[in-house]
C-alpha atoms as a PDB file:
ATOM      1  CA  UNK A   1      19.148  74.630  30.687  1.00  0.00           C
ATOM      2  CA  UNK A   2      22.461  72.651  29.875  1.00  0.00           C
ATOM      3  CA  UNK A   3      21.759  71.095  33.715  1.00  0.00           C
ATOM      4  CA  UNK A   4      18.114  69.882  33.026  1.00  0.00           C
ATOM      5  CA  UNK A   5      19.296  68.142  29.920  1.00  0.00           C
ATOM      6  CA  UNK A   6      21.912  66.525  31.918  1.00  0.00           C
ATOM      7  CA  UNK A   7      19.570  65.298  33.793  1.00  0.00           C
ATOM      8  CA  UNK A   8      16.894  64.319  31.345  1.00  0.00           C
ATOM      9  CA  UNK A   9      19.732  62.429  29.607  1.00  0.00           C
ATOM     10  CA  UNK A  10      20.768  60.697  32.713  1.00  0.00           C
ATOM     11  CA  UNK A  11      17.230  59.698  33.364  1.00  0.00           C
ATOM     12  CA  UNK A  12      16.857  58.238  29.866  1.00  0.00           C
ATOM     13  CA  UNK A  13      19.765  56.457  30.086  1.00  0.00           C
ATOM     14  CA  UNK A  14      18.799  54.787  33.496  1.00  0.00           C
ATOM     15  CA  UNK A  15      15.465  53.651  32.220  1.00  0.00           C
ATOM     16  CA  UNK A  16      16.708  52.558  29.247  1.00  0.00           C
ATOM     17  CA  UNK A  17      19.272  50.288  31.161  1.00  0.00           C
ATOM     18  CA  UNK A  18      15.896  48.790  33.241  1.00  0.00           C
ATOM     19  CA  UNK A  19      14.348  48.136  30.196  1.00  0.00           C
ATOM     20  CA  UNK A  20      17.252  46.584  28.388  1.00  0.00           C
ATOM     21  CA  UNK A  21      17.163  44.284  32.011  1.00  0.00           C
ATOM     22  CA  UNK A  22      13.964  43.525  32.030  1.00  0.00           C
ATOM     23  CA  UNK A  23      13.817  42.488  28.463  1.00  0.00           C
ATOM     24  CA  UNK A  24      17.124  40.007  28.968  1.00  0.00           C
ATOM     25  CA  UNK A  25      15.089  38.393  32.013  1.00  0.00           C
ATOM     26  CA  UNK A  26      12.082  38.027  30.215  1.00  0.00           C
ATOM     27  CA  UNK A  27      14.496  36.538  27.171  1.00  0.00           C
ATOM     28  CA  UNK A  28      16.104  34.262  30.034  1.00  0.00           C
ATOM     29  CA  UNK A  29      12.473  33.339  30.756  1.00  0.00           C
ATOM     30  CA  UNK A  30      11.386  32.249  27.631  1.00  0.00           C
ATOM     31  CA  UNK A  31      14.229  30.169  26.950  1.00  0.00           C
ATOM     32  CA  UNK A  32      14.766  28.294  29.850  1.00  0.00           C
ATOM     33  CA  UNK A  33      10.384  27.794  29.423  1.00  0.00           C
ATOM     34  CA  UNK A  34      11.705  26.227  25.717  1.00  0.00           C
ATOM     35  CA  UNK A  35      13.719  23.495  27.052  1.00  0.00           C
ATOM     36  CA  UNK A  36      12.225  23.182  30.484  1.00  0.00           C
ATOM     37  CA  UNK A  37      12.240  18.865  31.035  1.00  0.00           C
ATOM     38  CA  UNK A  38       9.503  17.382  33.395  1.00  0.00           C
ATOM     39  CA  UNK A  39       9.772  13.541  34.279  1.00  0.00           C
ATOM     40  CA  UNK A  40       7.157  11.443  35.097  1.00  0.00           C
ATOM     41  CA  UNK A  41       7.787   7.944  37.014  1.00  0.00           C
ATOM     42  CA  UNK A  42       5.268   5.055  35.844  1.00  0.00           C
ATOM     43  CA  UNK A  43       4.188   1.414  35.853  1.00  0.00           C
ATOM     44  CA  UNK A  44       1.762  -0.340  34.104  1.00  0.00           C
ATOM     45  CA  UNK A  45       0.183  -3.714  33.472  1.00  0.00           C
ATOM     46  CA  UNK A  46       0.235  -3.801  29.320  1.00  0.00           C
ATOM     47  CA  UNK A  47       2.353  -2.746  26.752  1.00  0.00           C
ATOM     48  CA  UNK A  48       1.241  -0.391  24.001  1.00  0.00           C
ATOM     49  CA  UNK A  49       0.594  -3.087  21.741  1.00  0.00           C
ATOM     50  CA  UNK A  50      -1.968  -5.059  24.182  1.00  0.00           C
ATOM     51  CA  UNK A  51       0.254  -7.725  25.346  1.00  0.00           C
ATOM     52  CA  UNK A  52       0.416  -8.078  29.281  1.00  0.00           C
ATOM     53  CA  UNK A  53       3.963  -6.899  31.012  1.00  0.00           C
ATOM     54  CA  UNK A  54       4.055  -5.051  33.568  1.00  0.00           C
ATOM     55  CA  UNK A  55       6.464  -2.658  32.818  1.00  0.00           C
ATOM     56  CA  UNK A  56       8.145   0.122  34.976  1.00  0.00           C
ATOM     57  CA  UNK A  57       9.667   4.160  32.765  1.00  0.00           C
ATOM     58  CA  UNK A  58      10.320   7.422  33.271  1.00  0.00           C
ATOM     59  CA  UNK A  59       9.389   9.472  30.897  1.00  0.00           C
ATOM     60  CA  UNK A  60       9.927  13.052  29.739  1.00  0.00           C
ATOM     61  CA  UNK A  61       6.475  15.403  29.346  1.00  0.00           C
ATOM     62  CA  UNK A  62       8.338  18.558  28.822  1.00  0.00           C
ATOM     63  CA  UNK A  63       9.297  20.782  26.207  1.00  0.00           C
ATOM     64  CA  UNK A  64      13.141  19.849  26.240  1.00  0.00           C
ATOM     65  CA  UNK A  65      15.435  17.665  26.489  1.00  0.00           C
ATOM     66  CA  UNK A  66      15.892  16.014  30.531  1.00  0.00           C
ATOM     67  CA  UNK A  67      19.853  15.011  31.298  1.00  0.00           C
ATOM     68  CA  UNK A  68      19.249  12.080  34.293  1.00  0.00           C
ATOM     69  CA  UNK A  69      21.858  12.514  36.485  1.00  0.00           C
ATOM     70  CA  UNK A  70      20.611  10.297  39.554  1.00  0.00           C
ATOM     71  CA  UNK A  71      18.118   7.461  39.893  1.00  0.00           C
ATOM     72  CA  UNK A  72      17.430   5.159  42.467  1.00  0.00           C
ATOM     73  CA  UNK A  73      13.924   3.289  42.879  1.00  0.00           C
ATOM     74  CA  UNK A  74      12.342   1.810  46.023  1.00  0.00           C
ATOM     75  CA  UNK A  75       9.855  -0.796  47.313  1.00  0.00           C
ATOM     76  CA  UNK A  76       8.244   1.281  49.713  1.00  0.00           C
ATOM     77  CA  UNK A  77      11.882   2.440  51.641  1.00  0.00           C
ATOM     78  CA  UNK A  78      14.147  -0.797  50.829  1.00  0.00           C
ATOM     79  CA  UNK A  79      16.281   0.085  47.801  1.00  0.00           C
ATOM     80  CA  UNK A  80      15.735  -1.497  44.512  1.00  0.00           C
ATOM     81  CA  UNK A  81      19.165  -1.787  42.410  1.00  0.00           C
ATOM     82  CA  UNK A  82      18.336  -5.327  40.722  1.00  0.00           C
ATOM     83  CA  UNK A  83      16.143  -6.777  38.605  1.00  0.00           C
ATOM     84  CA  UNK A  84      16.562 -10.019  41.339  1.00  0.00           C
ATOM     85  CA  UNK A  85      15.770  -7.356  44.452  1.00  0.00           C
ATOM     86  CA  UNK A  86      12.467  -6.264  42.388  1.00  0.00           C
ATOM     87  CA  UNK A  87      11.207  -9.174  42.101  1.00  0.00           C
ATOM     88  CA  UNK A  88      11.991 -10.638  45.884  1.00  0.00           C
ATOM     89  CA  UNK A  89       9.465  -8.425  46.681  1.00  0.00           C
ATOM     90  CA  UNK A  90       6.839 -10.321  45.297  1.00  0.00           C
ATOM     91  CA  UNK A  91       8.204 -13.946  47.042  1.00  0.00           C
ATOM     92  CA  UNK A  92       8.957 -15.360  49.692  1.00  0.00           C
ATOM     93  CA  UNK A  93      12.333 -17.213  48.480  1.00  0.00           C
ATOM     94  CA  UNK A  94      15.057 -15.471  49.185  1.00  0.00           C
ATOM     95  CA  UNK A  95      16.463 -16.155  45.530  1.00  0.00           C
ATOM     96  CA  UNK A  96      14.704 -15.265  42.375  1.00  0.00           C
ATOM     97  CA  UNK A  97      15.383 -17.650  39.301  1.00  0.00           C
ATOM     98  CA  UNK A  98      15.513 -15.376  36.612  1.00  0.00           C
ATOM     99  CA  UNK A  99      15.596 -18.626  33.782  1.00  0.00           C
ATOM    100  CA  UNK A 100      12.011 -18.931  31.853  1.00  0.00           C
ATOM    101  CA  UNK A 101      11.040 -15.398  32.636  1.00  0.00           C
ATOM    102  CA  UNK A 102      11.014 -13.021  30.023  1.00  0.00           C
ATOM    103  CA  UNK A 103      12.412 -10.287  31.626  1.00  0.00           C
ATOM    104  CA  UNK A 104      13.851  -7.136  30.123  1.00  0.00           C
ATOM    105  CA  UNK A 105      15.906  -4.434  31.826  1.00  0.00           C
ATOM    106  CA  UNK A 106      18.101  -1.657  31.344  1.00  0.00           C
ATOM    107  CA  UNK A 107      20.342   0.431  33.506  1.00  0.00           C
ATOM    108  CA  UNK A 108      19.266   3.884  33.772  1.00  0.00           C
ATOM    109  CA  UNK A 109      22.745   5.573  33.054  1.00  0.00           C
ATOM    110  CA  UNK A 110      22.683   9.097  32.306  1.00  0.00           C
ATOM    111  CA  UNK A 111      20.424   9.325  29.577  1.00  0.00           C
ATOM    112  CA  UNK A 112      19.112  11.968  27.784  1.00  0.00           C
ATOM    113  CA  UNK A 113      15.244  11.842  27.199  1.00  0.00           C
ATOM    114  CA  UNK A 114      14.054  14.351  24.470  1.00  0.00           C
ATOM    115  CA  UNK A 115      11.021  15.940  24.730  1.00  0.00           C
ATOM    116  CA  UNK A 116       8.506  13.450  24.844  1.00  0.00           C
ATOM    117  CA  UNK A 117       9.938  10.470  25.291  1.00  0.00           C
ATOM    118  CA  UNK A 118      10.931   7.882  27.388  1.00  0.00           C
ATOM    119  CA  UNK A 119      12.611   4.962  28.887  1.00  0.00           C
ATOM    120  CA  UNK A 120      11.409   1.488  29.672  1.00  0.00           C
ATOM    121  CA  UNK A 121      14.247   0.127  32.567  1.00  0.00           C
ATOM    122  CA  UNK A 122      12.337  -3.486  33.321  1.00  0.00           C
ATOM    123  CA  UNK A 123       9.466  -5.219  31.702  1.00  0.00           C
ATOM    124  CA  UNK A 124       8.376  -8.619  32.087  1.00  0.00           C
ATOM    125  CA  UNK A 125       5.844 -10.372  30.107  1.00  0.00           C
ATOM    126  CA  UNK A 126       3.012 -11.989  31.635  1.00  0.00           C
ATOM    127  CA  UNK A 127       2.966 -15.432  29.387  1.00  0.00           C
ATOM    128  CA  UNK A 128       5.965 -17.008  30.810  1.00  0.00           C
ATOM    129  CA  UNK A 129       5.758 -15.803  33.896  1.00  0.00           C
ATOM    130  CA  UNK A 130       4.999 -17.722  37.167  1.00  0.00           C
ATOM    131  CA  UNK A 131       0.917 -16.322  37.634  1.00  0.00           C
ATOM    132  CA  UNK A 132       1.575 -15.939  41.355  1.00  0.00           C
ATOM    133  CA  UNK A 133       4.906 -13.987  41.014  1.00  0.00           C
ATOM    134  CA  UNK A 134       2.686 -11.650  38.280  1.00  0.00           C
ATOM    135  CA  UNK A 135      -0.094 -11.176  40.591  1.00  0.00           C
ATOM    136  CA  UNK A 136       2.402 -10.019  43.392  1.00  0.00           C
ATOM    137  CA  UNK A 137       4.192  -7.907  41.100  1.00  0.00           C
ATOM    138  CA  UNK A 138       1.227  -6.458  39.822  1.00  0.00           C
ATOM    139  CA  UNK A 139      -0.035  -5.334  43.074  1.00  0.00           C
ATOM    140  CA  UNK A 140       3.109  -4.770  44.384  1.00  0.00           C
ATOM    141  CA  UNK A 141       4.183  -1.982  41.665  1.00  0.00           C
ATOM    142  CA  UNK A 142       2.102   0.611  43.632  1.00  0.00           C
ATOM    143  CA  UNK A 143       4.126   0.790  46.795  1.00  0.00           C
ATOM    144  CA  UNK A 144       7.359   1.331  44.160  1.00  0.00           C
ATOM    145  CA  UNK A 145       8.314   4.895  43.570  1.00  0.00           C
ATOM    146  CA  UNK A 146      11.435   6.774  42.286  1.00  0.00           C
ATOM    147  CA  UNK A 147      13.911   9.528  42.976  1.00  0.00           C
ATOM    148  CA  UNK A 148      15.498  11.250  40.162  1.00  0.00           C
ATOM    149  CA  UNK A 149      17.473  14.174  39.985  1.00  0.00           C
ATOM    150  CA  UNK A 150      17.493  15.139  36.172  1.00  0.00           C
ATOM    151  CA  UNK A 151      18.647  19.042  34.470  1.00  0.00           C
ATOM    152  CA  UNK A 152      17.848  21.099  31.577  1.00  0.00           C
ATOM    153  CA  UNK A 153      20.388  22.126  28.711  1.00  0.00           C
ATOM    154  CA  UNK A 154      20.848  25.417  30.854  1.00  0.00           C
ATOM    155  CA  UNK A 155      21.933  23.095  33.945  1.00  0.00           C
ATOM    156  CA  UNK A 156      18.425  23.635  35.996  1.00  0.00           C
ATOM    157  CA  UNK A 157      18.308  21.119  37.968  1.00  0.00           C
ATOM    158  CA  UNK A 158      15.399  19.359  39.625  1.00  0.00           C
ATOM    159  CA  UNK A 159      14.753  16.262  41.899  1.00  0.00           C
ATOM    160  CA  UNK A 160      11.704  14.531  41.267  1.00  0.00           C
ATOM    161  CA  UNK A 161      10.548  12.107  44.602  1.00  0.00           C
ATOM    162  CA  UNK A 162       7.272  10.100  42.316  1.00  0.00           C
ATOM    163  CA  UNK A 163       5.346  10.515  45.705  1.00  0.00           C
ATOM    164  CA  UNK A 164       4.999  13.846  45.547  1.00  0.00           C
ATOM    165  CA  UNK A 165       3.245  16.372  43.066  1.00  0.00           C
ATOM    166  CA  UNK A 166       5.658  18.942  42.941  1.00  0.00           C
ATOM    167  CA  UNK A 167       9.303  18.258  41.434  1.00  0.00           C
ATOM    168  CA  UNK A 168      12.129  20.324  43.892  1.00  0.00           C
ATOM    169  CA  UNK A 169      14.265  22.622  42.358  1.00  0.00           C
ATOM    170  CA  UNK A 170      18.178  21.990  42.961  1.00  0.00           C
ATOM    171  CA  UNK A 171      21.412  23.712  42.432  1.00  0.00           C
ATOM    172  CA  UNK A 172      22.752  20.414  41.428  1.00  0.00           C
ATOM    173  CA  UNK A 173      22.916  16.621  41.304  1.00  0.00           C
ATOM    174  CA  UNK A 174      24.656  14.900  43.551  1.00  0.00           C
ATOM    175  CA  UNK A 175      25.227  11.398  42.118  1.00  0.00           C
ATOM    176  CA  UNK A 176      24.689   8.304  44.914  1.00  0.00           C
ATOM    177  CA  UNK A 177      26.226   5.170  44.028  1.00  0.00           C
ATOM    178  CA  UNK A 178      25.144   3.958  41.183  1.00  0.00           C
ATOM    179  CA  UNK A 179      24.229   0.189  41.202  1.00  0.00           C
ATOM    180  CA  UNK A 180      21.479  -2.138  39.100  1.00  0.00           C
ATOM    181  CA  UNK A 181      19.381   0.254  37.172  1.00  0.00           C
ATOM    182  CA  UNK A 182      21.485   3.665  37.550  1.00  0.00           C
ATOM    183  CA  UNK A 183      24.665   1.466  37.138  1.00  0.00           C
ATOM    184  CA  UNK A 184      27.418   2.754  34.684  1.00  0.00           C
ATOM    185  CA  UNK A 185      29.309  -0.509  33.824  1.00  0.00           C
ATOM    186  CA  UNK A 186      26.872  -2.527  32.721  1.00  0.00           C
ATOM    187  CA  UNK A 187      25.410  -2.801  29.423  1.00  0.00           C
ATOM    188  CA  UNK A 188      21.712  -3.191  28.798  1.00  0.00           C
ATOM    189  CA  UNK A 189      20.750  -6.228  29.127  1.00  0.00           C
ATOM    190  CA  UNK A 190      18.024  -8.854  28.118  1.00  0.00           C
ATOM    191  CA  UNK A 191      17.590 -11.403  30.912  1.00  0.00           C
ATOM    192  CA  UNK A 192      15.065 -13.521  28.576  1.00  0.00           C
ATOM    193  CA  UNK A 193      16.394 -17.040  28.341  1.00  0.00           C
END
């Protein structure tokens, strides 16, 4: 009798210890489901209030917070660090002059997106631009795509390449060097003049 109670009690105990395991994963679950980020890379052609820009953002369409550790953009695979390079791309002079247009753009440094929310790291507004440089740009802002590695408050980390569906999960972020829009020295900046 005493040996069948031993073992009834050792049973108990073990399932209780499964059950106390599973519960604390399905706990984990829920919480890392509460702050899980998701970034989104986009462009468009007019701003929220109507007015033409085109305008390039990531923005944040999960349910927590996103820490951007890494961000580099490209026109098509050439590097895009300036706001100079991104518009080259669009003309056939090897310098851009930047005076008259109203650009705007700001480095993407480590920022932290809340939960629906975004970033806006170049705009520039159709009215004093040049109409062939905005027609370029305006077609050209489809071959342009990102990579971003960006983690949760628990430190689950993801790498988001914006031509592909999917986001990769990561262990971590490696951090490239940072120049032009992921650069850390520079202040944002309004190029309108």
């Amino acid at each position: 009798m005493e040996l069948y109670s031993a073992i009834t009690a050792i049973v108990l105990s073990a399932l209780s210890i499964v059950v106390a395991y599973r519960s604390e994963l399905t706990q984990r679950e829920m919480l890392a489901a509460s702050v899980w980020p998701h970034l989104q890379f986009g462009h468009g052609n007019v701003g929220d209030d109507g007015v033409p820009r085109i305008a390039f953002q990531i923005t944040n369409v999960g349910t927590g917070p996103a820490r951007v550790v890494d961000f580099q953009m490209f026109d098509e695979q050439r590097p895009v660090t300036t706001v100079s390079e991104l518009l080259k791309c669009c003309t056939q002079s090897e310098q851009v002059d930047l005076r008259g247009l109203s650009v705007v753009s700001t480095p993407v440094e480590q920022p932290v997106l809340p939960a629906n929310d975004g970033l806006s790291f170049f705009q520039l507004q159709q009215h004093n631009a040049d109409p062939e440089l905005w027609e370029a740009l305006n077609k050209r802002r489809f071959r342009m795509w990102a990579r971003v590695c960006y983690c949760s408050v628990l430190n689950d980390c993801w790498e988001l390449d914006s031509r592909q569906a999917l986001h990769r999960p990561v262990q971590a972020c490696s951090v490239a060097e940072r120049s032009g829009f992921n650069a850390r020295s520079k202040p944002p900046q309004s190029l309108t003049r």
